[in-house]
PDB file of N, CA and C in Angstrom:
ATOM      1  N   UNK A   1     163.819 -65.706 310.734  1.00  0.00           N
ATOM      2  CA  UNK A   1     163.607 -64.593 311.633  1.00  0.00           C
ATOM      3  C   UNK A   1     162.358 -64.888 312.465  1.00  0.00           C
ATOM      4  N   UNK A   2     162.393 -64.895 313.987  1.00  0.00           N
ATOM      5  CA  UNK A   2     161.678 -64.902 314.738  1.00  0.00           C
ATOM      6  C   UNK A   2     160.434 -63.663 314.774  1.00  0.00           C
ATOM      7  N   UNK A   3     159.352 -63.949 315.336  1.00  0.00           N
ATOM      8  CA  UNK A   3     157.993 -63.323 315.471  1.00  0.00           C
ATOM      9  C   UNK A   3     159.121 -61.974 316.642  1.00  0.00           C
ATOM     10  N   UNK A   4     159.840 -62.178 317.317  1.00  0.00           N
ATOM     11  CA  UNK A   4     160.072 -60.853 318.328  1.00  0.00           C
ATOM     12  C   UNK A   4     161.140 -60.787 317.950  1.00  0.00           C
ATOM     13  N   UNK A   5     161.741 -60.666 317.003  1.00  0.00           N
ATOM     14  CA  UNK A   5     162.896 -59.771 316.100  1.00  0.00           C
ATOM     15  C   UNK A   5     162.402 -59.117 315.061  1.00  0.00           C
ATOM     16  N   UNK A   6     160.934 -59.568 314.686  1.00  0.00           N
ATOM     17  CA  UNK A   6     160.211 -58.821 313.502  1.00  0.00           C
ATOM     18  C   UNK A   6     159.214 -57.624 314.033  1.00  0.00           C
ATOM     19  N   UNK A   7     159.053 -57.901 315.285  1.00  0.00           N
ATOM     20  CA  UNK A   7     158.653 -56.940 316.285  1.00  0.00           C
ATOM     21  C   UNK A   7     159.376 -55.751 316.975  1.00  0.00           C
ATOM     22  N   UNK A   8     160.592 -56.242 317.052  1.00  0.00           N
ATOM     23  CA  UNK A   8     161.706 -55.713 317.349  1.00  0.00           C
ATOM     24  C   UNK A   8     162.008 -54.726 316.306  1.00  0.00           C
ATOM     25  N   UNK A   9     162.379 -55.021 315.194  1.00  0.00           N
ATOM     26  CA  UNK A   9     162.525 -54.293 313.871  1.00  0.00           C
ATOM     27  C   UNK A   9     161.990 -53.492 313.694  1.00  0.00           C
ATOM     28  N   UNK A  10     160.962 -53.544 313.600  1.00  0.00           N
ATOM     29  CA  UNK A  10     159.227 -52.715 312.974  1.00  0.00           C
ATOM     30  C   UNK A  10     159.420 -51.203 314.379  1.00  0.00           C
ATOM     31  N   UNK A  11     159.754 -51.754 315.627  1.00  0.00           N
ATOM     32  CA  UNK A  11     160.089 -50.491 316.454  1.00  0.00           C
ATOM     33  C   UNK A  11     161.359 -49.881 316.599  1.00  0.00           C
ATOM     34  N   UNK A  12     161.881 -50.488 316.209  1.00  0.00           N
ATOM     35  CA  UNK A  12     163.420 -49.837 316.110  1.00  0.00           C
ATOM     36  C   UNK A  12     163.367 -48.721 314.151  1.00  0.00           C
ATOM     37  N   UNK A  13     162.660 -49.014 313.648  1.00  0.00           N
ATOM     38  CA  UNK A  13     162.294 -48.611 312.319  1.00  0.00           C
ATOM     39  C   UNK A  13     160.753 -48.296 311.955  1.00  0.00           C
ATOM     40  N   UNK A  14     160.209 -47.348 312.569  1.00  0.00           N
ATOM     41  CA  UNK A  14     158.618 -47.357 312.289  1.00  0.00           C
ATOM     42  C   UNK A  14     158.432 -46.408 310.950  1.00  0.00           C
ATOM     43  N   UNK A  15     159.183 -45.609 310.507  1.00  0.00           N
ATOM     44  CA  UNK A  15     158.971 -45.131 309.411  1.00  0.00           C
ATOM     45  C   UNK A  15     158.742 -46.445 307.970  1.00  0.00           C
ATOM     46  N   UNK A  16     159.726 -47.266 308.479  1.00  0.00           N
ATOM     47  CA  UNK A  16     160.046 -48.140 307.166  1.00  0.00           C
ATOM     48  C   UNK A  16     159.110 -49.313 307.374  1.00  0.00           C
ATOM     49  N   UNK A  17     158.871 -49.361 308.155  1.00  0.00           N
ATOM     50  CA  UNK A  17     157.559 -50.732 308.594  1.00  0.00           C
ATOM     51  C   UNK A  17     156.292 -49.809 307.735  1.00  0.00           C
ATOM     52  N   UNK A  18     156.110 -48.511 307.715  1.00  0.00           N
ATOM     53  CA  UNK A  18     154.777 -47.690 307.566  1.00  0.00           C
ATOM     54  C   UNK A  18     154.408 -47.667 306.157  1.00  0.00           C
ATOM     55  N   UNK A  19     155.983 -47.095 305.631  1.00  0.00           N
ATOM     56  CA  UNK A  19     155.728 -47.383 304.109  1.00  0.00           C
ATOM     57  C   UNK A  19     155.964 -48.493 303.839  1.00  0.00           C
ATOM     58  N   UNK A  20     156.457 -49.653 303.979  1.00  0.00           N
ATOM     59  CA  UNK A  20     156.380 -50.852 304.013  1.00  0.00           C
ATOM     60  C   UNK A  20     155.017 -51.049 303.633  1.00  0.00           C
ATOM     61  N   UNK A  21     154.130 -50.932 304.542  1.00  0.00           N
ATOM     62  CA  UNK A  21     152.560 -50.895 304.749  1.00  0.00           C
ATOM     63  C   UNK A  21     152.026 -50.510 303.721  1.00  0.00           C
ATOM     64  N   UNK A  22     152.149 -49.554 303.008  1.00  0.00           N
ATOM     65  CA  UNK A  22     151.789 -48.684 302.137  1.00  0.00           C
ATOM     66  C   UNK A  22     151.983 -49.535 301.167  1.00  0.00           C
ATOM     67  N   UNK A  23     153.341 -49.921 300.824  1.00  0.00           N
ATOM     68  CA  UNK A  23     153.703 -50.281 299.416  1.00  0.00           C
ATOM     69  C   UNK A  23     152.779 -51.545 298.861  1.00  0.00           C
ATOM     70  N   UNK A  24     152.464 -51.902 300.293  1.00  0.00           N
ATOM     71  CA  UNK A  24     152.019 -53.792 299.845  1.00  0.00           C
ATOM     72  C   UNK A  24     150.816 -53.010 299.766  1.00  0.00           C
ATOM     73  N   UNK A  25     149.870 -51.967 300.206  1.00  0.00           N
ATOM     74  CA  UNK A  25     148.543 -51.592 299.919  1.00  0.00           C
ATOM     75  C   UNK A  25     148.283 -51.323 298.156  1.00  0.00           C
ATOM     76  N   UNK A  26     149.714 -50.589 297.913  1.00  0.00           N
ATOM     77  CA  UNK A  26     149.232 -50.137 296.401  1.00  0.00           C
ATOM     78  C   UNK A  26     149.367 -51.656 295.607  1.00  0.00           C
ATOM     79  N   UNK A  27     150.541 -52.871 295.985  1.00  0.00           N
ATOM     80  CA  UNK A  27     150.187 -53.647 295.548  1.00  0.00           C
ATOM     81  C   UNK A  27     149.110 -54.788 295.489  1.00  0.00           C
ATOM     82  N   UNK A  28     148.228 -54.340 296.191  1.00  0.00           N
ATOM     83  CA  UNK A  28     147.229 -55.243 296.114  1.00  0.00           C
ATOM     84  C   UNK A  28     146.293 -54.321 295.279  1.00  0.00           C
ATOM     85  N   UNK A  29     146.365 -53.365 295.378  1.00  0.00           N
ATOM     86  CA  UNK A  29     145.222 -52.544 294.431  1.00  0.00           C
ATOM     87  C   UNK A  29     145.687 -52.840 293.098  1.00  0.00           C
ATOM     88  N   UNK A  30     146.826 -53.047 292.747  1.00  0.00           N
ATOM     89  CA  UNK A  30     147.244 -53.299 291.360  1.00  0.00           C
ATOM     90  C   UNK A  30     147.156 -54.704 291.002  1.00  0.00           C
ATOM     91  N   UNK A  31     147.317 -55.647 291.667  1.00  0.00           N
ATOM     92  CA  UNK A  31     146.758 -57.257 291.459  1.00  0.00           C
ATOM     93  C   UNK A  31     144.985 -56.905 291.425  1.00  0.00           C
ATOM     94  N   UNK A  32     144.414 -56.483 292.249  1.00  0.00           N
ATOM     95  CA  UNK A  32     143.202 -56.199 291.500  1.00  0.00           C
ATOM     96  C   UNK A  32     143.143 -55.851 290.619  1.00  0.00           C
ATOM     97  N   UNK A  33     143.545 -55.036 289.829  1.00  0.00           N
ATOM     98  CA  UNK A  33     143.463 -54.310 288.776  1.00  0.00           C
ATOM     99  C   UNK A  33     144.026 -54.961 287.345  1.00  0.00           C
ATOM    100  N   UNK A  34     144.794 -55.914 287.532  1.00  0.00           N
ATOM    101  CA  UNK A  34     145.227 -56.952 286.721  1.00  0.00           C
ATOM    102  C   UNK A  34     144.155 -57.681 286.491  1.00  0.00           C
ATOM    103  N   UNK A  35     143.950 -58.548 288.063  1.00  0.00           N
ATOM    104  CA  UNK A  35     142.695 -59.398 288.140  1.00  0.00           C
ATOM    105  C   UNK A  35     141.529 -59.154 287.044  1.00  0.00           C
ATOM    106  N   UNK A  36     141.451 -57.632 287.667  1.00  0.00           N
ATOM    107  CA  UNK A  36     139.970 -57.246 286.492  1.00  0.00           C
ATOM    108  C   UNK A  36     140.354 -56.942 284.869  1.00  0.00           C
ATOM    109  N   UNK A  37     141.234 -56.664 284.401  1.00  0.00           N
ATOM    110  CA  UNK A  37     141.217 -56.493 283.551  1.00  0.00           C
ATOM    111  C   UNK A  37     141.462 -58.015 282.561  1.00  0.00           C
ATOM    112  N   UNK A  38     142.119 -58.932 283.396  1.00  0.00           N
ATOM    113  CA  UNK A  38     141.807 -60.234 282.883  1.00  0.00           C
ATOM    114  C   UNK A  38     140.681 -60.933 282.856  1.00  0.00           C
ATOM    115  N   UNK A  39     140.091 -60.822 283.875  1.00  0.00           N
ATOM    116  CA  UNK A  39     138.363 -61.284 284.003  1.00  0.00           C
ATOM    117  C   UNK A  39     137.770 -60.584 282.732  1.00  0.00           C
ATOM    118  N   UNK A  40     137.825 -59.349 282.428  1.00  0.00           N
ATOM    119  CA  UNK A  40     137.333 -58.764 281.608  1.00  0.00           C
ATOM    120  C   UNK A  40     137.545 -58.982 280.047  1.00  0.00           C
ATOM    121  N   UNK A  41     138.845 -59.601 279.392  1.00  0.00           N
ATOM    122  CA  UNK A  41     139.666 -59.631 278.778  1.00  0.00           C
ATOM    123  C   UNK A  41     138.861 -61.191 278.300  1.00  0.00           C
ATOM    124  N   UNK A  42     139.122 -62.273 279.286  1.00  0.00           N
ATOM    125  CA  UNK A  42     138.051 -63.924 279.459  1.00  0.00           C
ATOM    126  C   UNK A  42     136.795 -63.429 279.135  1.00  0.00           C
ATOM    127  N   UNK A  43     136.031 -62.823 279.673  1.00  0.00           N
ATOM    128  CA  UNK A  43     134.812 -62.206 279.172  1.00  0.00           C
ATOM    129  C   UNK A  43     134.389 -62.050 277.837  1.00  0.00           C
ATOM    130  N   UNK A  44     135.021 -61.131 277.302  1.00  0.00           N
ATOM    131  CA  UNK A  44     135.134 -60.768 275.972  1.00  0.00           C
ATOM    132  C   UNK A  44     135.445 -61.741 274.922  1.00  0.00           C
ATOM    133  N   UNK A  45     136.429 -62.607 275.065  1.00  0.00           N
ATOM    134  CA  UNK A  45     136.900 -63.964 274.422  1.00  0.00           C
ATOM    135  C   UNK A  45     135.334 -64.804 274.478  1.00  0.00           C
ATOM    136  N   UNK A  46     135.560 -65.086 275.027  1.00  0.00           N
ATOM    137  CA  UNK A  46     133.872 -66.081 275.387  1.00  0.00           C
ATOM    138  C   UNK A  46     132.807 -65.772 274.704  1.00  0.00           C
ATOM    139  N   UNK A  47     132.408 -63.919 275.095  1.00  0.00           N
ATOM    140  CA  UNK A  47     131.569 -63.613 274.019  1.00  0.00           C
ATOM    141  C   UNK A  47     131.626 -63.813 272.556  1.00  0.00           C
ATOM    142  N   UNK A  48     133.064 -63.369 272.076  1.00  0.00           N
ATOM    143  CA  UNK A  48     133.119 -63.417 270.941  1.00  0.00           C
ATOM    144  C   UNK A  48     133.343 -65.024 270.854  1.00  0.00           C
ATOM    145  N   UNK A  49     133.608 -66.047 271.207  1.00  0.00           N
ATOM    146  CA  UNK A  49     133.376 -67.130 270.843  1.00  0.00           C
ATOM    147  C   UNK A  49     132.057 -67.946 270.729  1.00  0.00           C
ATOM    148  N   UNK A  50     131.254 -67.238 271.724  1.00  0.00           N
ATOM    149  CA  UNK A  50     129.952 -67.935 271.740  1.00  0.00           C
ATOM    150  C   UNK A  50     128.727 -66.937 270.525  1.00  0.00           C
ATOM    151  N   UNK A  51     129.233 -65.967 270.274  1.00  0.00           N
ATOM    152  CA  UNK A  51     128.555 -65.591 268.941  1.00  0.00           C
ATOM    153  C   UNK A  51     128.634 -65.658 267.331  1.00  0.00           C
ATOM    154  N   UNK A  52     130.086 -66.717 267.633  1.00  0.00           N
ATOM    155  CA  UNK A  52     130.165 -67.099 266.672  1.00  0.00           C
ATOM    156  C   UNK A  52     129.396 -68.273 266.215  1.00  0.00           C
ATOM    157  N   UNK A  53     128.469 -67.874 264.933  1.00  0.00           N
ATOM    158  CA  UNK A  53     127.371 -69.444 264.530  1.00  0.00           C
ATOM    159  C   UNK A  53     127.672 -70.262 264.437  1.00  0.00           C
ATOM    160  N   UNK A  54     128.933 -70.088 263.991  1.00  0.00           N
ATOM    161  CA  UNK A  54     129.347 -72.032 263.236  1.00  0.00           C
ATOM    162  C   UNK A  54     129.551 -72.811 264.848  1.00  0.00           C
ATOM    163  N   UNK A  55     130.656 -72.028 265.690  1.00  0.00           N
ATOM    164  CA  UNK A  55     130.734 -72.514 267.322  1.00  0.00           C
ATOM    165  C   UNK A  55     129.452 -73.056 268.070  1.00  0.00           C
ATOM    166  N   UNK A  56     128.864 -72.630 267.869  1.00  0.00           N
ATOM    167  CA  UNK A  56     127.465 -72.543 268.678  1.00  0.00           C
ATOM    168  C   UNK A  56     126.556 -73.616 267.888  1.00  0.00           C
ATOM    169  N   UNK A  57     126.543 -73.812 266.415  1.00  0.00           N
ATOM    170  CA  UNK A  57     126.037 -75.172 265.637  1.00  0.00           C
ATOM    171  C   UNK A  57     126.730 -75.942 266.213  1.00  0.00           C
ATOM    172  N   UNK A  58     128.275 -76.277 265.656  1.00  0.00           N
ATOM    173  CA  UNK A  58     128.838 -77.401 266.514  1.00  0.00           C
ATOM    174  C   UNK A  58     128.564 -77.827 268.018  1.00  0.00           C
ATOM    175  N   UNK A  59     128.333 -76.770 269.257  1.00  0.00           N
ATOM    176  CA  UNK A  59     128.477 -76.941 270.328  1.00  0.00           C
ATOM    177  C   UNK A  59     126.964 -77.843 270.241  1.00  0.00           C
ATOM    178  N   UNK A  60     126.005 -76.682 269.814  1.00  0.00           N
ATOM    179  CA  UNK A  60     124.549 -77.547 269.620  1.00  0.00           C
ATOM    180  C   UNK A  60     124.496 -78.778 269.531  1.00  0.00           C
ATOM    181  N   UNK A  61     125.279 -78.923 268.064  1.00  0.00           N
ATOM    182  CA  UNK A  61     124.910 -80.358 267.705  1.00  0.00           C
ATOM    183  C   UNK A  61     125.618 -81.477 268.555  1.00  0.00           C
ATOM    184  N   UNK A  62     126.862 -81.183 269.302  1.00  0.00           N
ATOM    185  CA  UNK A  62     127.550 -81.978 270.304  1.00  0.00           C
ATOM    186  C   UNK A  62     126.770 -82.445 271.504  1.00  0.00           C
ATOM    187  N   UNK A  63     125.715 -81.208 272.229  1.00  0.00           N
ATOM    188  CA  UNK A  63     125.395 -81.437 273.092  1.00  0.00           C
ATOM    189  C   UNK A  63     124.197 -82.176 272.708  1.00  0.00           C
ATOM    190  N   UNK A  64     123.067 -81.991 271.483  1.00  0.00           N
ATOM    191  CA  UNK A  64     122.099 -82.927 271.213  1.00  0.00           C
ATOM    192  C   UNK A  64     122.570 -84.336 270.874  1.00  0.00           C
ATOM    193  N   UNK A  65     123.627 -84.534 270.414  1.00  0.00           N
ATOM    194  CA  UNK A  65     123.980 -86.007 269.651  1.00  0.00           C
ATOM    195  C   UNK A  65     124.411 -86.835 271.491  1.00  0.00           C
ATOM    196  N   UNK A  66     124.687 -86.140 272.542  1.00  0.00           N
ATOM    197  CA  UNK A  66     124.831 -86.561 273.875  1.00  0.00           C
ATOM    198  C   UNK A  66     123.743 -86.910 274.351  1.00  0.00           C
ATOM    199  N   UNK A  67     122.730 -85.797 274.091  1.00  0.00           N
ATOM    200  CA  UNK A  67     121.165 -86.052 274.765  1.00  0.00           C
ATOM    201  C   UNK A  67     120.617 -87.702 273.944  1.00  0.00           C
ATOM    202  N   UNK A  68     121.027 -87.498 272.549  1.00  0.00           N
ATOM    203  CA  UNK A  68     120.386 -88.517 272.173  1.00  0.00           C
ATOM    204  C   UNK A  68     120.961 -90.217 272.012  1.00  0.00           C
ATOM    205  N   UNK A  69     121.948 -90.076 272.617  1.00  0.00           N
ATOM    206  CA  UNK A  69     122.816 -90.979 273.007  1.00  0.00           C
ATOM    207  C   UNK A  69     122.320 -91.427 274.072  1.00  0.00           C
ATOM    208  N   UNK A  70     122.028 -90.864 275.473  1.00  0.00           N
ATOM    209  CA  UNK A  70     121.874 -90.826 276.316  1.00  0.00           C
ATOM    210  C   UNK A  70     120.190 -91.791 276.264  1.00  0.00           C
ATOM    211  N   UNK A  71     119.499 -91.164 275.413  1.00  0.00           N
ATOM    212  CA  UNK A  71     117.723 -91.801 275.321  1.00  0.00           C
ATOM    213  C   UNK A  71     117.735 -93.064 274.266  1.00  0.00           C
ATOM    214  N   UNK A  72     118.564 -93.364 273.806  1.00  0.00           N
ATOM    215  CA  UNK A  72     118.518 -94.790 273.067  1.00  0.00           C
ATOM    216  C   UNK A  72     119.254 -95.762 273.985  1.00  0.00           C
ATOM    217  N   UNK A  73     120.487 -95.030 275.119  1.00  0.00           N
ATOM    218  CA  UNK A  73     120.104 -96.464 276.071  1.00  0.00           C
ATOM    219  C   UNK A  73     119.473 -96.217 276.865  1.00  0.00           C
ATOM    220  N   UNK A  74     118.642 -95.415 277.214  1.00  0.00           N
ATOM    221  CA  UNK A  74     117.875 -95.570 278.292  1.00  0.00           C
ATOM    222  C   UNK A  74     116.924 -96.771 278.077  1.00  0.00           C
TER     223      UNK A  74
END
């Protein structure tokens, strides 16, 4: 479908082009709203992974045994 048959349409039908309009508005408010509640959802995971001690020893000790890898070839 051409750019001036979709133009065409939209005036031959302005009610349905309007809510048309509408509908894709509430759907973007609702992909936000997904969005955030997944961001939020990752958030929470993370926290609770990074307060876990034993996670956070291991991660420690991964990232020091790198550092010190790193200064014996230097």
């Amino acid at each position: 479908m051409s750019h001036t048959e979709l133009v065409s349409c939209e005036a031959q039908h302005p009610q349905r082009s309007r809510a048309r309009r509408l509908a894709e508005r509430g759907l973007t408010t609702v992909e936000y709203a997904i969005g955030l509640v997944a961001a939020a959802t990752a958030a929470l995971v993370l926290l609770r992974i990074f307060n876990d001690n034993a996670f956070f020893q291991a991660l420690m000790g991964w990232v020091l045994s790198i550092f010190e890898n790193l200064v014996d070839k230097v």
